[in-house]
N, C-alpha and C. Protein backbone atom coordinates (compact mmCIF):
# COMPACT_ATOMS: atom_id res chain seq x y z
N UNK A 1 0.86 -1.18 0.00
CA UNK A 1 0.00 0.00 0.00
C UNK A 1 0.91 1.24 0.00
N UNK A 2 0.51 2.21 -0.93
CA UNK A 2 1.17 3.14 -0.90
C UNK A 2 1.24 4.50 0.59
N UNK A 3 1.54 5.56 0.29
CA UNK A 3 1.90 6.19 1.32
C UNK A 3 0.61 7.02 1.44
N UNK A 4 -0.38 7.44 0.38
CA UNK A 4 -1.36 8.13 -0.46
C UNK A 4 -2.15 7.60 0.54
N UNK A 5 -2.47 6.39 -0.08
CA UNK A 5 -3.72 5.58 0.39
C UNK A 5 -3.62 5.17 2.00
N UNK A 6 -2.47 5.46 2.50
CA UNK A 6 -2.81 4.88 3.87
C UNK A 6 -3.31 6.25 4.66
N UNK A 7 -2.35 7.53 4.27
CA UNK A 7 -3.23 8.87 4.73
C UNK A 7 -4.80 8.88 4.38
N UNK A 8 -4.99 8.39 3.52
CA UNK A 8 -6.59 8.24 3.30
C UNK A 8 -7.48 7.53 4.41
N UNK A 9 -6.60 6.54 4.84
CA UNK A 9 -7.40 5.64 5.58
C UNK A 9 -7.65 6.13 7.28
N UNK A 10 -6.64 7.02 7.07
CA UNK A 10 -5.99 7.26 8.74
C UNK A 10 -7.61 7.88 9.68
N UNK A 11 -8.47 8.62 8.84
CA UNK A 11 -9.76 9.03 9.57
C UNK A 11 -10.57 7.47 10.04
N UNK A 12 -10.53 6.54 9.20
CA UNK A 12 -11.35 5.62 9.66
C UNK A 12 -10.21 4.69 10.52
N UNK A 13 -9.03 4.28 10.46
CA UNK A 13 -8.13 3.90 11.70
C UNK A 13 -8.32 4.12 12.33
N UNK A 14 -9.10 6.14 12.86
CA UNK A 14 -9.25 6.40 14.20
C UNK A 14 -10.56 5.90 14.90
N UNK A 15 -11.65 6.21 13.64
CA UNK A 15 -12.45 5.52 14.46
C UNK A 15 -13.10 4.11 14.58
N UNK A 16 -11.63 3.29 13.99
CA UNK A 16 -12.05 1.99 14.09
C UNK A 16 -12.77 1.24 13.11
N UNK A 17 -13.25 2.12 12.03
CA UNK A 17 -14.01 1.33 10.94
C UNK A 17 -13.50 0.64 9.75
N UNK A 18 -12.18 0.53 9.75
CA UNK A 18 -11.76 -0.49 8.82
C UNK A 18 -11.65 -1.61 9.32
N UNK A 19 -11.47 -2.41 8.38
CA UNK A 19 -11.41 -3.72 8.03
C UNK A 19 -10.40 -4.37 9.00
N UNK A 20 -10.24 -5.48 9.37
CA UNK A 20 -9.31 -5.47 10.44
C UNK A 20 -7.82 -6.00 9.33
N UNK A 21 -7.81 -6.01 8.39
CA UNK A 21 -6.65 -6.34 7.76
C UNK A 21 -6.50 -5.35 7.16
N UNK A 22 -7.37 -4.06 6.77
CA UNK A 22 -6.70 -2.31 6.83
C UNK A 22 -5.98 -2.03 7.62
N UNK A 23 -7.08 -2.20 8.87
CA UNK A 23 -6.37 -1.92 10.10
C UNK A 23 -4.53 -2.25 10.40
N UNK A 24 -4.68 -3.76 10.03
CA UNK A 24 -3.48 -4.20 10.36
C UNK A 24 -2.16 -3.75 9.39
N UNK A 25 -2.58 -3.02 7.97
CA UNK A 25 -1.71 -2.79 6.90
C UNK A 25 -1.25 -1.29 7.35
N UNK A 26 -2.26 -0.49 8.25
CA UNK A 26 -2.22 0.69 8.53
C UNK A 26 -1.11 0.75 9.67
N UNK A 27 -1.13 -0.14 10.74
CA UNK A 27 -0.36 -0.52 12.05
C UNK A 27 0.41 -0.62 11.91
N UNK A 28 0.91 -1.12 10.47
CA UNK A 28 2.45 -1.64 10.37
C UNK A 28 3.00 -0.81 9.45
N UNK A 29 2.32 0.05 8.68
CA UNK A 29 2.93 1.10 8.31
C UNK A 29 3.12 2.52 9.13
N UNK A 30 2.23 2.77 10.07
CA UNK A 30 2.72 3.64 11.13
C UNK A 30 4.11 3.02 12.24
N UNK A 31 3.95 1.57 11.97
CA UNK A 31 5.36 1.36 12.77
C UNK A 31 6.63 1.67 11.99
N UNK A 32 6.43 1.64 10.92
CA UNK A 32 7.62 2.11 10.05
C UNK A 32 7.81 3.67 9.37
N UNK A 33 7.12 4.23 9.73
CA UNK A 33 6.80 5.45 9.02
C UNK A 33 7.19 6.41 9.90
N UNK A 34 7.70 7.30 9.87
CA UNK A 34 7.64 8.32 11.35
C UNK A 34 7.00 9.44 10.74
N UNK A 35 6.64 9.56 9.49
CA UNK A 35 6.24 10.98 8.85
C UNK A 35 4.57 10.76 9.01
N UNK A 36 4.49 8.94 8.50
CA UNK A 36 2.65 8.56 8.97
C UNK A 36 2.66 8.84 9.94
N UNK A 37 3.20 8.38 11.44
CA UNK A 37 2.70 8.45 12.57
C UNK A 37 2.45 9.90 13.04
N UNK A 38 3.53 10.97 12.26
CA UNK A 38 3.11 12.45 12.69
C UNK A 38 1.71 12.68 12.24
N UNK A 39 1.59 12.57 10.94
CA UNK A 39 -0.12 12.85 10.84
C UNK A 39 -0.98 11.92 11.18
N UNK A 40 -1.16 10.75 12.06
CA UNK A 40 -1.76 10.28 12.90
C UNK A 40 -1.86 11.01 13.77
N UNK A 41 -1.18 11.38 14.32
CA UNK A 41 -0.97 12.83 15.66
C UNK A 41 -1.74 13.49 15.35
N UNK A 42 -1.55 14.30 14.37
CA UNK A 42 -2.21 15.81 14.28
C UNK A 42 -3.37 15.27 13.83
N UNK A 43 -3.86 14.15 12.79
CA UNK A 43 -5.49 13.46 13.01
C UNK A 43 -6.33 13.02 14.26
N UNK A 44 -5.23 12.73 15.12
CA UNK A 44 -6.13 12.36 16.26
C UNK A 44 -6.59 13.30 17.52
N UNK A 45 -5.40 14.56 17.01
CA UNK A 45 -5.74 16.01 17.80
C UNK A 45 -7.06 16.73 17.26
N UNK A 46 -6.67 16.56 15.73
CA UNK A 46 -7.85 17.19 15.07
C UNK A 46 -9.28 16.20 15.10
N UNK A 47 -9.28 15.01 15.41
CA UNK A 47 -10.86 14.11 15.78
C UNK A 47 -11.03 14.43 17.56
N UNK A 48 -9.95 15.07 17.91
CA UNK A 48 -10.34 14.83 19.28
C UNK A 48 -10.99 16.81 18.99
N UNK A 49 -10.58 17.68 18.88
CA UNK A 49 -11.06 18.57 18.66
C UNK A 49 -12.41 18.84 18.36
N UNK A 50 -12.72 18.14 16.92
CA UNK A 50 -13.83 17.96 16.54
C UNK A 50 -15.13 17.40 17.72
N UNK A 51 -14.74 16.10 18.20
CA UNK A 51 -15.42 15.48 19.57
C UNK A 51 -15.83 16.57 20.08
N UNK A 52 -14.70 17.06 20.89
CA UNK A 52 -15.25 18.02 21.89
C UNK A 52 -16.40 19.65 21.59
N UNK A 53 -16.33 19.77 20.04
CA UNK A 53 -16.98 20.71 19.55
C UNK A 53 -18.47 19.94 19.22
N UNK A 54 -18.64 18.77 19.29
CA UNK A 54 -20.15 18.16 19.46
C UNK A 54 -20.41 17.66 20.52
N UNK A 55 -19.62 18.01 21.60
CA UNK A 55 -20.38 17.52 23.21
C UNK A 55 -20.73 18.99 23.66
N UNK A 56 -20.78 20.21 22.61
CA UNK A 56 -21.31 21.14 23.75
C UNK A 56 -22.79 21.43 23.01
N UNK A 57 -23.56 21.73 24.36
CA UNK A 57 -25.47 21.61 23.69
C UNK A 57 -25.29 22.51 22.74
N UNK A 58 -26.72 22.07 22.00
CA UNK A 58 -27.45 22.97 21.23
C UNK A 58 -27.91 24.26 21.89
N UNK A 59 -27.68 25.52 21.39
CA UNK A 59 -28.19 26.81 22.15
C UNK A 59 -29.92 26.88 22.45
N UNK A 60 -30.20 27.45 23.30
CA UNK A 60 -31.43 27.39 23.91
C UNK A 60 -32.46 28.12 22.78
N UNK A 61 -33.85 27.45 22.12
CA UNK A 61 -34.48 27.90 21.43
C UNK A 61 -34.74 29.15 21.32
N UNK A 62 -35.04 29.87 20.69
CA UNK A 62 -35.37 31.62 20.59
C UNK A 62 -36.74 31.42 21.31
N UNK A 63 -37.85 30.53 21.38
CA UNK A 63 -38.84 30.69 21.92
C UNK A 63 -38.68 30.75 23.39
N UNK A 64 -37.76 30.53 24.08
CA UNK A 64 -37.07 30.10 25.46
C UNK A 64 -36.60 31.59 25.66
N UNK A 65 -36.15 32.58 24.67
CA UNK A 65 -35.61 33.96 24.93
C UNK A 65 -36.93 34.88 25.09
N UNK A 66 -38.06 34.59 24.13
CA UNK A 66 -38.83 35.37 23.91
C UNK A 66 -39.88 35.15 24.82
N UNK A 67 -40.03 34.21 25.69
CA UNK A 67 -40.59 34.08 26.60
C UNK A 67 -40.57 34.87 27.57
N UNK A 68 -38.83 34.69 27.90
CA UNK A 68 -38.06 35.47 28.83
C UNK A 68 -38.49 37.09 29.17
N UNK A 69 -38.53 37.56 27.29
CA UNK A 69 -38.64 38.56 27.12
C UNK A 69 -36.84 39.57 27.12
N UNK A 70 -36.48 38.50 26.41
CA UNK A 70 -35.30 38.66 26.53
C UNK A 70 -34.03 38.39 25.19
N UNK A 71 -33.43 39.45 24.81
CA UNK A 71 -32.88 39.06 23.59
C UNK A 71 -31.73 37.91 23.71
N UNK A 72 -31.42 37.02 22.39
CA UNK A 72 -31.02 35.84 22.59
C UNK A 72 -29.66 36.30 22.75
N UNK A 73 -28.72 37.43 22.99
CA UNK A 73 -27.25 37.64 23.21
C UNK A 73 -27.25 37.00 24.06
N UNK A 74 -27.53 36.88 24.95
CA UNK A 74 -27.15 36.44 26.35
C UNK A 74 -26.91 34.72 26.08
N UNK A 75 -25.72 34.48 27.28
CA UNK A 75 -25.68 32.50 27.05
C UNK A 75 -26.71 32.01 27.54
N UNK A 76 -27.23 32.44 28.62
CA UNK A 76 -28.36 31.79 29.03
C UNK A 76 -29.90 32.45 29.14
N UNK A 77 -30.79 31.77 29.04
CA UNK A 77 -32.18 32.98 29.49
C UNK A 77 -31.95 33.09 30.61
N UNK A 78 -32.83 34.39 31.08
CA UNK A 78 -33.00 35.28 32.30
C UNK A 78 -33.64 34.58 33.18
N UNK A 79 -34.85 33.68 33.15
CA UNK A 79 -35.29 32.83 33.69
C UNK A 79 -34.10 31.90 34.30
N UNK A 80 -33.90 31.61 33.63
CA UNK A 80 -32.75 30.23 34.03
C UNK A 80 -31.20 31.10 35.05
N UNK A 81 -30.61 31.89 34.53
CA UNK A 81 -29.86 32.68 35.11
C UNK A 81 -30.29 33.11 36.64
N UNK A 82 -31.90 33.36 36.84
CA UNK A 82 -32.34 33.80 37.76
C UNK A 82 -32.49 32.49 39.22
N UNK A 83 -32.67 31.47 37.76
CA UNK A 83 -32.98 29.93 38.84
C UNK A 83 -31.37 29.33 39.26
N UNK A 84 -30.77 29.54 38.74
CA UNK A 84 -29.20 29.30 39.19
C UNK A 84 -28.62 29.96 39.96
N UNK A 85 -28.74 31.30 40.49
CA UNK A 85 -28.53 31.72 41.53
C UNK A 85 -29.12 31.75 42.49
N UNK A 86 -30.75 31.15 42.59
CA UNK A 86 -31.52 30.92 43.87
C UNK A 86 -30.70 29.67 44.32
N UNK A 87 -30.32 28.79 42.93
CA UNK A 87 -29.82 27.68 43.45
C UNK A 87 -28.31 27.74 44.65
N UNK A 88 -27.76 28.40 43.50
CA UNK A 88 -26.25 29.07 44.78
C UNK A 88 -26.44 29.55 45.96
N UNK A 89 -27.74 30.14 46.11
CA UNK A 89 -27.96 30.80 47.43
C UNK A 89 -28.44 29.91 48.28
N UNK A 90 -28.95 28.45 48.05
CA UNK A 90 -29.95 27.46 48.57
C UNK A 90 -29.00 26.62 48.86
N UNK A 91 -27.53 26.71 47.95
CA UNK A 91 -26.01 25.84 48.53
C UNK A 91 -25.55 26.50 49.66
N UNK A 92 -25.53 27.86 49.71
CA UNK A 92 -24.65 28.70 50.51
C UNK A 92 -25.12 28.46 51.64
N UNK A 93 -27.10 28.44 51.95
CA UNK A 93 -27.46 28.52 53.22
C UNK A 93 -27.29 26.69 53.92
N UNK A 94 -27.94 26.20 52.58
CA UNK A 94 -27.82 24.46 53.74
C UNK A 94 -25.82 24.47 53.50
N UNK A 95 -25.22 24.98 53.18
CA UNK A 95 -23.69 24.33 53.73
C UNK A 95 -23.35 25.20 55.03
N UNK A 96 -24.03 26.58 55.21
CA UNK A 96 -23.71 26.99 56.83
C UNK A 96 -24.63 26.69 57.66
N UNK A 97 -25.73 26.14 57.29
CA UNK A 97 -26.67 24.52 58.19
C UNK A 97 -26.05 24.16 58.54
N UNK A 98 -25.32 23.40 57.65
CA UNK A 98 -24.55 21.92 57.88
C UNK A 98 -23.74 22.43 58.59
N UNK A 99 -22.67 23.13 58.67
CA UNK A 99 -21.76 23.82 59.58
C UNK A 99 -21.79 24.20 61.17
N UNK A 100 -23.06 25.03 60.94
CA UNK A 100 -24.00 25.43 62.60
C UNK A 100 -23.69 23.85 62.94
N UNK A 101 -24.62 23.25 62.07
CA UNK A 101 -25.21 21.46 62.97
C UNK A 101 -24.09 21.04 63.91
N UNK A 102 -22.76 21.04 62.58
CA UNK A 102 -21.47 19.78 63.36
C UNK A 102 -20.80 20.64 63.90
N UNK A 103 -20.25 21.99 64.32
CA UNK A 103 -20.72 23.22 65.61
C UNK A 103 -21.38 22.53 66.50
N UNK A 104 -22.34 22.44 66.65
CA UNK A 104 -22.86 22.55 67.75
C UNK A 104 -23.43 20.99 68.20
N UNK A 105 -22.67 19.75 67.48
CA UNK A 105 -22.67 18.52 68.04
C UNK A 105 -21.37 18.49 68.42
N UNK A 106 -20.50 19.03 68.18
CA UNK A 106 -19.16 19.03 68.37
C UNK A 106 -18.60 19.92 69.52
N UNK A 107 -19.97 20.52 69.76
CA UNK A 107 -19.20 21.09 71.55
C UNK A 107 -20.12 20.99 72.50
């Protein structure tokens, strides 16, 4: 196999979808290759890149802003922004609960 065709293959090497005797023609030419194995590198930086640019959500519907009453600049609606800091404030008070409590079993 030439040098052409195995860079071709190198996207599906990563994710496993060749053939297992691709696979194996690919393995043994990255063991001999040091110029393949560099762009294996920079393919598997660039699939890992990619990954991480489809694990972040979909942005919150415009009907979710306009509800709000609120233009969609913002990362989050106003609603939600508003419920996340009741939430912080609902951590802040039960963790100096919890604090008072083992205080005052503790003396």
């Amino acid at each position: 196999m030439n040098l052409d065709s195995l860079r071709e293959q190198l996207p599906q090497f990563i994710t496993g979808s060749l053939s297992p005797e691709a696979s194996l023609a690919v393995s043994r030419a990255l063991a001999s290759s040091p110029e393949l194995m560099a762009e294996l590198q920079l393919a598997l930086q660039l699939h890992d890149a990619f990954q991480e640019d489809l694990c972040d959500p979909p942005p919150f519907p415009q009907a979710v802003y306009q509800e709000a009453g609120q233009a969609r600049r913002a990362l989050l609606p106003k609603a939600l922004t508003n419920s996340l800091a009741t939430l912080q404030q609902t951590g802040s008070i039960t963790r100096s609960a919890i604090k008072m409590a083992l205080n005052f079993i503790q003396h």
